[in-house]
Protein backbone atom coordinates (compact mmCIF):
# COMPACT_ATOMS: atom_id res chain seq x y z
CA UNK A 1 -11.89 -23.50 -16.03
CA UNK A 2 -14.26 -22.03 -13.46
CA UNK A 3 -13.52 -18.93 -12.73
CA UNK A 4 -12.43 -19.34 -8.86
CA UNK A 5 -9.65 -21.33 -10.08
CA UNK A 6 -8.84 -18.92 -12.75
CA UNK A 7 -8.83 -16.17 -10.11
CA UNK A 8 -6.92 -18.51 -8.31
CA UNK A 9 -3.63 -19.50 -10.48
CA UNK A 10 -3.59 -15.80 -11.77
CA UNK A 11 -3.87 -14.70 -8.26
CA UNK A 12 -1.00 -16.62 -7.56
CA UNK A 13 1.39 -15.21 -9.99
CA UNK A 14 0.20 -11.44 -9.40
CA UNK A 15 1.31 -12.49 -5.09
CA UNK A 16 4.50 -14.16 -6.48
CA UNK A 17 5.78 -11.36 -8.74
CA UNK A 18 3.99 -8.70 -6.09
CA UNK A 19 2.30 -7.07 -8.55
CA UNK A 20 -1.27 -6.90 -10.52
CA UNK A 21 0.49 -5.78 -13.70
CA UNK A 22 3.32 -8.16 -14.22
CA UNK A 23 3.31 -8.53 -18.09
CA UNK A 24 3.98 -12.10 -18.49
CA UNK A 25 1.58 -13.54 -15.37
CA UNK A 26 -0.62 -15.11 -17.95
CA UNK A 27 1.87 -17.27 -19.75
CA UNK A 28 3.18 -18.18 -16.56
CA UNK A 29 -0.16 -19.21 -15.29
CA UNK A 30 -2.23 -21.15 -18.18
CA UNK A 31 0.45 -21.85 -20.39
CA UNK A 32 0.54 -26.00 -19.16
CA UNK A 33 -3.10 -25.87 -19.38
CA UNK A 34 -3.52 -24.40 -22.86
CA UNK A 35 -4.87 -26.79 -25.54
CA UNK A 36 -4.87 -24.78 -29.14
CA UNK A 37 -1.89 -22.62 -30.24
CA UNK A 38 0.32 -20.00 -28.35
CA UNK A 39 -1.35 -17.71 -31.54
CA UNK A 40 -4.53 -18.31 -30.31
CA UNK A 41 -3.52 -17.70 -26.99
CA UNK A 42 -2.27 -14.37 -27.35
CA UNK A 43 -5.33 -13.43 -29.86
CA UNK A 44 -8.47 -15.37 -27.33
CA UNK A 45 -6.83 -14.57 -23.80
CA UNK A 46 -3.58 -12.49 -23.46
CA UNK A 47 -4.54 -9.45 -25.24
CA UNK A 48 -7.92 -9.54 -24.29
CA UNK A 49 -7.30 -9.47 -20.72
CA UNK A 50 -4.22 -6.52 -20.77
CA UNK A 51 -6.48 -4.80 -23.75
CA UNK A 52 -8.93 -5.08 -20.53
CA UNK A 53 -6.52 -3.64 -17.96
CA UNK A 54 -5.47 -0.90 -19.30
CA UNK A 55 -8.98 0.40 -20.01
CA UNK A 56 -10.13 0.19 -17.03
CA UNK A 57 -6.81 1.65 -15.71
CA UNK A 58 -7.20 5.00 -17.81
CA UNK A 59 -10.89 4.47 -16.46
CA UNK A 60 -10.55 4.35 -12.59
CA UNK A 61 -7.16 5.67 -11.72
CA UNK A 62 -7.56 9.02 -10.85
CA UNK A 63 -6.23 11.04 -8.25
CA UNK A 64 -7.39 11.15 -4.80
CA UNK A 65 -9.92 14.47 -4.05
CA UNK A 66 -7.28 17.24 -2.94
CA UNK A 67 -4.60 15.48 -4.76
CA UNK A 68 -3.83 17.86 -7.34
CA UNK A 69 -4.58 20.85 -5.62
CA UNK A 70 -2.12 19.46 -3.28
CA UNK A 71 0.59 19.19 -5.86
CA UNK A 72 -0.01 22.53 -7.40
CA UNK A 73 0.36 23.94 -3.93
CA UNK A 74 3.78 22.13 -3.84
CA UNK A 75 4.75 23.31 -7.09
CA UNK A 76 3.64 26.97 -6.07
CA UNK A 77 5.94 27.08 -3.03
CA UNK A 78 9.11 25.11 -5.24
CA UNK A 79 9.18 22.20 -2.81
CA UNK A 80 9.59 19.23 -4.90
CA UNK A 81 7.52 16.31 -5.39
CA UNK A 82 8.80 12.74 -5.78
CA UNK A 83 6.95 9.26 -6.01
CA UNK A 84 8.83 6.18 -4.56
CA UNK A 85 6.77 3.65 -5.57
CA UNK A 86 6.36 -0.65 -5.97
CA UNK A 87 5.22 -0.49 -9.05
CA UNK A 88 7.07 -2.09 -12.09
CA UNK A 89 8.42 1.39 -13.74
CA UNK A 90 6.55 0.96 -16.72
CA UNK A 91 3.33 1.04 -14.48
CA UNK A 92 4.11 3.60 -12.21
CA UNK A 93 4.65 5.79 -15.45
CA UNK A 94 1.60 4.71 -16.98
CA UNK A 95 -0.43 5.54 -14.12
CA UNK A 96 1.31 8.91 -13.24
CA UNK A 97 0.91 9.79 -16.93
CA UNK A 98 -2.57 8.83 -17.74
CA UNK A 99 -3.93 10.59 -14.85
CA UNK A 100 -2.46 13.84 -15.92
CA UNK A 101 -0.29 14.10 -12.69
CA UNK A 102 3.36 13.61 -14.30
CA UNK A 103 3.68 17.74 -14.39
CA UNK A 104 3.72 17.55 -10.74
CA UNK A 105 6.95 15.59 -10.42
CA UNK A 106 10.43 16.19 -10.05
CA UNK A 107 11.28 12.48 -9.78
CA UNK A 108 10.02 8.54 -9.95
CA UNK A 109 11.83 6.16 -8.47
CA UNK A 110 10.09 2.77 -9.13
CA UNK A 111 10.78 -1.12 -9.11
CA UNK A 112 12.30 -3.44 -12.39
CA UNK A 113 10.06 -6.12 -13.80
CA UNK A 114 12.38 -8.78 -14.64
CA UNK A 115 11.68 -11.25 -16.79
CA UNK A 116 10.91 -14.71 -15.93
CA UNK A 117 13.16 -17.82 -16.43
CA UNK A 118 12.07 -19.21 -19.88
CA UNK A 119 11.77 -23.05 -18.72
CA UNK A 120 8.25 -21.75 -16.95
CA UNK A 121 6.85 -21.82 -20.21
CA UNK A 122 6.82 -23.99 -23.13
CA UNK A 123 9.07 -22.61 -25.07
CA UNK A 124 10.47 -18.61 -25.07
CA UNK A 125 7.37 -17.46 -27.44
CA UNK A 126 5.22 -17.56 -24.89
CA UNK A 127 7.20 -14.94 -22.91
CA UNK A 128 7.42 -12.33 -26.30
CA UNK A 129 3.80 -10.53 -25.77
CA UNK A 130 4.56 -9.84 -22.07
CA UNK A 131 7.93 -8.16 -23.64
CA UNK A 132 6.32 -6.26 -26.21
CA UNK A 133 3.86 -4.89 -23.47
CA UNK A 134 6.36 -3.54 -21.68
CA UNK A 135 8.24 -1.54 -24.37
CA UNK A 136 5.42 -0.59 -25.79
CA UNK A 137 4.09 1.56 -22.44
CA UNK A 138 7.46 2.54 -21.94
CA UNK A 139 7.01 4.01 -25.91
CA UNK A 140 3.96 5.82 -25.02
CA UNK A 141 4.30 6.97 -22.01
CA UNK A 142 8.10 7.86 -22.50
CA UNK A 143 7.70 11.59 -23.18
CA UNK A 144 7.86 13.33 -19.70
CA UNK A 145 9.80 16.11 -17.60
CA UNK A 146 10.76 14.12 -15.17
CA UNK A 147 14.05 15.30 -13.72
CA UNK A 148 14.62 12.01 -11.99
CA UNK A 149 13.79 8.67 -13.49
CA UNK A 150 15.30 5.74 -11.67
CA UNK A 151 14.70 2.07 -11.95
CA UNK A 152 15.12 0.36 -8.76
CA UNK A 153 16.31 -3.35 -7.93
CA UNK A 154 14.08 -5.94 -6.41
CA UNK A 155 15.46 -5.90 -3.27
CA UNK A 156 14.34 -1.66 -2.87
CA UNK A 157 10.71 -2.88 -2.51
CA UNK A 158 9.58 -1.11 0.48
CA UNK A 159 9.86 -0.95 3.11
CA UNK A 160 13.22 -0.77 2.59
CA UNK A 161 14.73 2.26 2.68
CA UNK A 162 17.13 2.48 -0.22
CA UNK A 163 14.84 3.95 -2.63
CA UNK A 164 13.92 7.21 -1.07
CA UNK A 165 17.31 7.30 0.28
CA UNK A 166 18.35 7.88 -3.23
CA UNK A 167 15.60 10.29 -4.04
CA UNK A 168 17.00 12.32 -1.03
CA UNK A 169 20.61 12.14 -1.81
CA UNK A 170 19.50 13.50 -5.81
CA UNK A 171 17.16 16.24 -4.50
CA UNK A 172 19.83 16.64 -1.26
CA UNK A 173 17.53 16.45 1.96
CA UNK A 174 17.63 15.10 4.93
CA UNK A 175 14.73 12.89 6.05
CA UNK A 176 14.02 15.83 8.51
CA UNK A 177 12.68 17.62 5.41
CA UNK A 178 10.41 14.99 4.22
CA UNK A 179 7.28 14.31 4.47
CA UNK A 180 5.25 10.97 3.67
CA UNK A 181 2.35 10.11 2.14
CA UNK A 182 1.62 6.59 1.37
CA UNK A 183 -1.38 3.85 1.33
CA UNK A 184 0.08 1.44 3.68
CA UNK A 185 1.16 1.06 7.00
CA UNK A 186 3.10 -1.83 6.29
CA UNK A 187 5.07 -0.57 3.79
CA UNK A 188 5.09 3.13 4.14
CA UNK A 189 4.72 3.90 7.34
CA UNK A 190 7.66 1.51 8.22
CA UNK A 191 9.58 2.86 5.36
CA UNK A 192 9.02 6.20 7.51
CA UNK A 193 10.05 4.62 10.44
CA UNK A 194 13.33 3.09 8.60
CA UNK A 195 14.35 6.73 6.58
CA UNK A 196 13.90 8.41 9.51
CA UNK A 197 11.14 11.17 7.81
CA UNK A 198 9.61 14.23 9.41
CA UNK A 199 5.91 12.38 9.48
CA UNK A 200 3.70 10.32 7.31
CA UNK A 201 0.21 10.96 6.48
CA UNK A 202 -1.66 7.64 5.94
CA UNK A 203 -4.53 7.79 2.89
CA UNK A 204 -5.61 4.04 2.64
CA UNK A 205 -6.49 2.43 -0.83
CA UNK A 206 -9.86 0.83 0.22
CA UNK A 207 -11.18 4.51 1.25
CA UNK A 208 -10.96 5.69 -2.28
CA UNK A 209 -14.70 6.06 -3.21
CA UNK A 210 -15.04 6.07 -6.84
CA UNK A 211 -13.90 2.75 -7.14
CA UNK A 212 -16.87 0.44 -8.37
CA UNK A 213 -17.74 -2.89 -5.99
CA UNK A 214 -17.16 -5.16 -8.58
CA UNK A 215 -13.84 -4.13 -9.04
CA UNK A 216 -12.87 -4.10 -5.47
CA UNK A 217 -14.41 -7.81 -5.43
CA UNK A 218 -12.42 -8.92 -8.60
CA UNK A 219 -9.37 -7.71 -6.76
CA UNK A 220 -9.84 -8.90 -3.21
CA UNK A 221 -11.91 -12.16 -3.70
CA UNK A 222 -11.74 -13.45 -7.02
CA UNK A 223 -7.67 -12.64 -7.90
CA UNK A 224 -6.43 -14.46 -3.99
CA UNK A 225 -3.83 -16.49 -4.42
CA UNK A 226 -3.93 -20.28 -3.71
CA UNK A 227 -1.04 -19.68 -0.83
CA UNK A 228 0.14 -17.07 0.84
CA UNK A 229 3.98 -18.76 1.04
CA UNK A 230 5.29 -15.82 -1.40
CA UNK A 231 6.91 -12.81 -0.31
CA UNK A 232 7.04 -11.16 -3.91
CA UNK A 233 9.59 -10.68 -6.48
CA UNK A 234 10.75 -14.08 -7.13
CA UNK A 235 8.57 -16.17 -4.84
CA UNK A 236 10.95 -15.77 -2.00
CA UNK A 237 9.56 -17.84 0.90
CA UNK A 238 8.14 -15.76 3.94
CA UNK A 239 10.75 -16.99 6.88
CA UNK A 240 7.85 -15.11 9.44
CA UNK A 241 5.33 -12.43 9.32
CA UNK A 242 6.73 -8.85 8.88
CA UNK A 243 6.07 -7.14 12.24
CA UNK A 244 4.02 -3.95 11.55
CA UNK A 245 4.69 -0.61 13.86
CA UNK A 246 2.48 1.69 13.64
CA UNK A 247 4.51 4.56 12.56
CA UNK A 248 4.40 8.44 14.20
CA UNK A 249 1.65 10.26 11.62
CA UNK A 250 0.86 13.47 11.22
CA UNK A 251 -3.01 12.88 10.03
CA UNK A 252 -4.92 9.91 8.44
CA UNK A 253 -7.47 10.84 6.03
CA UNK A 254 -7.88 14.01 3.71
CA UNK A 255 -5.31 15.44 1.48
CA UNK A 256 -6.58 18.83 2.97
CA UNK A 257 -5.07 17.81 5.71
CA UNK A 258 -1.56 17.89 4.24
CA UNK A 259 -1.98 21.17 2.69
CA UNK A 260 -2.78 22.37 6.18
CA UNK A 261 0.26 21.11 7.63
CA UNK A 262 2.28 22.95 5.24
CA UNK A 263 0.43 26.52 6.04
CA UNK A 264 -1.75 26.42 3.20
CA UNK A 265 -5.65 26.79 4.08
CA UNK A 266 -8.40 27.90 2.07
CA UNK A 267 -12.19 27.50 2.14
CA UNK A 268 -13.14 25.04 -0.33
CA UNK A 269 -9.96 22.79 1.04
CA UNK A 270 -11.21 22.87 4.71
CA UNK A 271 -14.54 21.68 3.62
CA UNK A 272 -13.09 19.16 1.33
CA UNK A 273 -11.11 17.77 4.52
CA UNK A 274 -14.28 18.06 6.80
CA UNK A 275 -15.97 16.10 4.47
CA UNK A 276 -13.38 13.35 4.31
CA UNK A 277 -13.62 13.06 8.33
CA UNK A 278 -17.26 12.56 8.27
CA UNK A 279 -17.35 10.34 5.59
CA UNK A 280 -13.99 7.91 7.06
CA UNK A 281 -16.21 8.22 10.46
């Protein structure tokens, strides 16, 4: 196949299960179109490819500059630290724990990854690597301090508010005493709006600058999905557009800038803010 229409039918999977790492997204896609054995498949393609991923995952994702001085300021002053994230658990471990950042957090509240009906593929083999994945990150990265580990329904995607609702109710605050920090307005800044938080600082993805071009492209042009009819987690159909408000924030930009905020200020963190300001100009 040519790679646009690779891109494309694996594009399409990643938009209908709303994420980049669903485990079983190439059975789902190339399974019909696979000539030679389900062996072969797993040894030429699947492994390959998630061999692939997770390279470049222990590779690339690394915390924002700021981030951990951020956290250790958090951790200094005992106010706790808590991701609520869209990831499948699995992931959001993964990521948290390969980046060194785990230490930081009291608790992760993150999404299932359910697995797909078995008449989508041939037969209920092809759905067995995409399992083994899954236990097998939960294996290695299953060793934390975590207070607070809680898998979260479907439905919890954000920007609904349920999950951080929890997270509040187990660390017992108010959304008064909460502050934000997320990558989207879509989905965190209306989860801000929808919790009723103190403020949300808004740090978006593409601004990250260590990412290389041709991984930005892979993501963005080559991985688009053939329709945009999907609204995630079970291909629900998209009844209208989501209406984005642009949510109250306390600053866009630097991490520096949320240390500030909480009365913390040195040197080298003013200059590290400055220099995120210039550069996002």
């Amino acid at each position: 196949m040519p790679l646009k229409v690779v891109g494309s039918k694996l594009g399409t999977i990643f938009a209908q299960y709303a994420t980049h790492d669903y485990p079983w997204a190439l059975s789902l896609a190339f399974a019909r179109d696979w000539k030679g054995s389900h062996r072969d498949f797993v040894r030429f393609i699947e492994k390959p490819f998630w061999d692939d991923q997770d390279r470049f995952r222990e590779k690339w994702v690394k915390p924002y500059p700021g981030v951990e001085t951020a956290l250790q300021e958090l951790q200094r002053l005992r106010i706790p630290a808590v991701v609520v994230s869209d990831a499948p658990m699995f992931m959001c471990l993964a990521r948290l724990l390969g980046a060194g950042l785990s230490k930081y957090f009291q608790g992760v509240y993150a999404l299932e990854c359910k697995r797909p009906d078995a008449s989508l593929v041939p037969d209920e083999s092809w759905l067995e690597f995409g399992d083994k994945r899954v236990k097998d990150l939960m294996r290695k990265y299953g060793n934390h301090q975590i207070r607070f580990v809680r898998e979260l329904p479907l439905e919890y995607e954000k920007p609904d508010p349920r999950g951080i609702q929890l997270a509040m109710a187990d660390f017992n605050v108010t959304g008064g005493q909460v502050i934000h920090v997320g990558d989207s307005l879509a989905k965190d800044g209306v989860l801000g709006l929808n919790a009723s938080l103190r403020g949300f600082f808004y740090t978006p993805y593409h601004a990250i600058p260590h990412l290389p071009p041709e991984y930005l492209h892979f993501i963005t042009q080559v991985l688009k999905p053939r329709t945009h009819e999907f609204d995630g987690h079970g291909a629900t159909p998209v009844p209208e557009k989501t209406k984005i408000v642009r949510p109250p924030m306390l600053g866009q930009g630097a991490f520096g800038d949320a240390l500030n905020h909480l009365g913390f200020h040195d040197a080298e963190a003013e200059l590290e803010s400055t220099i995120h300001r210039q550069f996002r100009a």
